[in-house]
C-alpha atoms as a PDB file:
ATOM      1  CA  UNK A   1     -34.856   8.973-129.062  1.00  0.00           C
ATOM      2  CA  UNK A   2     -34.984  12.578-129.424  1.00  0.00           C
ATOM      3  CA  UNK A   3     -34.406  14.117-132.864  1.00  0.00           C
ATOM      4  CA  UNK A   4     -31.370  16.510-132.272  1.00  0.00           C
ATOM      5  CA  UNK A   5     -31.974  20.316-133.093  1.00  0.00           C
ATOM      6  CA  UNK A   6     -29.225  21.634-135.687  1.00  0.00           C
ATOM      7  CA  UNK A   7     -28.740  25.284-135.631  1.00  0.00           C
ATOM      8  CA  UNK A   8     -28.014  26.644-139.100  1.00  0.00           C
ATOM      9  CA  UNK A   9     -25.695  29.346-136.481  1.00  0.00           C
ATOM     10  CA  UNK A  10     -24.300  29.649-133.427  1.00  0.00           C
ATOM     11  CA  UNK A  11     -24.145  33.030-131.274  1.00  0.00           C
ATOM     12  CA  UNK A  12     -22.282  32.742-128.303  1.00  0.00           C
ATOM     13  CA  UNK A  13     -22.989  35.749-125.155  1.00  0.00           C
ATOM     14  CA  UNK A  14     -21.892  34.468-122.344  1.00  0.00           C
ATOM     15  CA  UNK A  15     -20.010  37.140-120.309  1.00  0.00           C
ATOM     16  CA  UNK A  16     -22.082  39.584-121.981  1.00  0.00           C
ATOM     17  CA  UNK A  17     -24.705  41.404-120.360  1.00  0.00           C
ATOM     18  CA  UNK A  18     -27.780  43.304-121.371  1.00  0.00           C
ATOM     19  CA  UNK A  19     -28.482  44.755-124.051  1.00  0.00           C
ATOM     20  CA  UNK A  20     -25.653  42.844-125.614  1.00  0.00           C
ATOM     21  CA  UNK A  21     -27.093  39.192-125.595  1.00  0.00           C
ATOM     22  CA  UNK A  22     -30.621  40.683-127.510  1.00  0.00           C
ATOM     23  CA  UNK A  23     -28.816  43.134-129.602  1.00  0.00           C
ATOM     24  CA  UNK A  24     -26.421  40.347-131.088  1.00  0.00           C
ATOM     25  CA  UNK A  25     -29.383  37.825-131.420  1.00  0.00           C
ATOM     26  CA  UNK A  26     -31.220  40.395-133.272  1.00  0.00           C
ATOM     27  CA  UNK A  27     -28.040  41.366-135.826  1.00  0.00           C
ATOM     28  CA  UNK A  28     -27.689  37.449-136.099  1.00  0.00           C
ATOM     29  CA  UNK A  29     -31.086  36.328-136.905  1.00  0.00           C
ATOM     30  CA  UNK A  30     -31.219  39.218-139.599  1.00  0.00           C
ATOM     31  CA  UNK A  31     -28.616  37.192-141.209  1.00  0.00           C
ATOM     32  CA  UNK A  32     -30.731  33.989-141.086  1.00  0.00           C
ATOM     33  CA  UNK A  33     -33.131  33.032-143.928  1.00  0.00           C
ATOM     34  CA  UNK A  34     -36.719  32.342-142.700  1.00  0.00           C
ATOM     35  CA  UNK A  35     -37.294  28.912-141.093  1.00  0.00           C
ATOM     36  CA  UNK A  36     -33.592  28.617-140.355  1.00  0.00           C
ATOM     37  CA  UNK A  37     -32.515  27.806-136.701  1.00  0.00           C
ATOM     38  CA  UNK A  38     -30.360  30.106-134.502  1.00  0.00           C
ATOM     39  CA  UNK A  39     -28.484  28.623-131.541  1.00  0.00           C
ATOM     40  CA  UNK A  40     -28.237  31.089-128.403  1.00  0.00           C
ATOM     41  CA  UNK A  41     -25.974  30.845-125.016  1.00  0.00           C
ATOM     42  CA  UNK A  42     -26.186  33.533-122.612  1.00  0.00           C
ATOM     43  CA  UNK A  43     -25.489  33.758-119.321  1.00  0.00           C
ATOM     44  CA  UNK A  44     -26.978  37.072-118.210  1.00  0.00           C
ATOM     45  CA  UNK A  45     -29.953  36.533-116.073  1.00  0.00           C
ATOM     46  CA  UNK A  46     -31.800  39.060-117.863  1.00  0.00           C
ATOM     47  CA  UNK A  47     -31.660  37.224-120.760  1.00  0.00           C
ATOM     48  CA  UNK A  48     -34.339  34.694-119.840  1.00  0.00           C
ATOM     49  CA  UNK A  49     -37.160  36.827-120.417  1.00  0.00           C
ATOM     50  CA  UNK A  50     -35.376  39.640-122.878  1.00  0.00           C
ATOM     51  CA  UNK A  51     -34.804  37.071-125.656  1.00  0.00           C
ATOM     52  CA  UNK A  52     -37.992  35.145-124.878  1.00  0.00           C
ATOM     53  CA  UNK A  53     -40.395  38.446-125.017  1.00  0.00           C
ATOM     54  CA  UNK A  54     -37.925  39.327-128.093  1.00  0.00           C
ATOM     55  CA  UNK A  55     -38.916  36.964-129.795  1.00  0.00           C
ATOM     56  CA  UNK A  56     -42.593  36.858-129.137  1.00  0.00           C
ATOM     57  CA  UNK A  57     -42.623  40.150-129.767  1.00  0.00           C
ATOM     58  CA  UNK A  58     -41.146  39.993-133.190  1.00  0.00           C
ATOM     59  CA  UNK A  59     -42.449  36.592-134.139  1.00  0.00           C
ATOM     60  CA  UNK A  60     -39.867  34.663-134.081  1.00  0.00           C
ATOM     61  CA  UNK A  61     -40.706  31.565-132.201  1.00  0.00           C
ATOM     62  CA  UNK A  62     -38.623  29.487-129.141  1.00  0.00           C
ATOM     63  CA  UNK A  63     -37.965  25.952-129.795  1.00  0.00           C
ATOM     64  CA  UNK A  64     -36.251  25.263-127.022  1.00  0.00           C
ATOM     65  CA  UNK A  65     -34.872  26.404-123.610  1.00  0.00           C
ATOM     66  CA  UNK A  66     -32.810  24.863-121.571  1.00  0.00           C
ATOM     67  CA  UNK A  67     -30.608  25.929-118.399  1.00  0.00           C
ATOM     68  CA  UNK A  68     -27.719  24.580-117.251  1.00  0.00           C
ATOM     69  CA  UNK A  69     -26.132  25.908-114.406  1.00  0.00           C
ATOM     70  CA  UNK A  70     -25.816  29.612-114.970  1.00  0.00           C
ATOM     71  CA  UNK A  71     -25.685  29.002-118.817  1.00  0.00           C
ATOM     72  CA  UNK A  72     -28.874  29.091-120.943  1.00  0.00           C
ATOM     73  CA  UNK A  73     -29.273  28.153-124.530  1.00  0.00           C
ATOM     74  CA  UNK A  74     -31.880  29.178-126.709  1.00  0.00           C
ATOM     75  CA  UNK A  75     -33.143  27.841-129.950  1.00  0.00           C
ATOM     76  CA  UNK A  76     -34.728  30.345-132.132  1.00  0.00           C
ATOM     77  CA  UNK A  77     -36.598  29.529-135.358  1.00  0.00           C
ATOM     78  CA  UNK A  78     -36.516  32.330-137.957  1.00  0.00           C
ATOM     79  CA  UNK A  79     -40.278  32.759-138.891  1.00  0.00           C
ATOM     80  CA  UNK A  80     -40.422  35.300-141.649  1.00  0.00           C
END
């Protein structure tokens, strides 16, 4: 059985479209302590790659993806 991921918070940008989904995932995961989880749905196609390179690019890291019909939920670990 899978161990279930608990966010520590939930952002919620569907019907949003970019910048909006990466600019509220930014202001939320500011509010985050490091090592805390941040839970992500979006339904902008953009937002695939914005908040994946985001977070590379920052160094935050991607726990899991996943895509469900037109929605997609990200898990992002705070890493520092």
């Amino acid at each position: 059985m899978a161990s279930e991921i608990i966010p520590d918070a939930e952002l919620d940008c569907v019907g949003l479209y970019c910048p909006m989904p990466i600019a509220q995932t930014k202001q939320e995961i500011d509010r985050l302590e490091a090592g805390q989880l941040l839970k992500v749905e979006a339904d902008d196609p953009a937002a695939e790659e914005d908040i994946k390179r985001w977070a590379k690019r920052v160094g935050h890291e991607v726990l899991k993806f996943e895509k469900e019909g037109t929605v997609m939920t990200f898990y992002i670990k705070k890493m520092k």
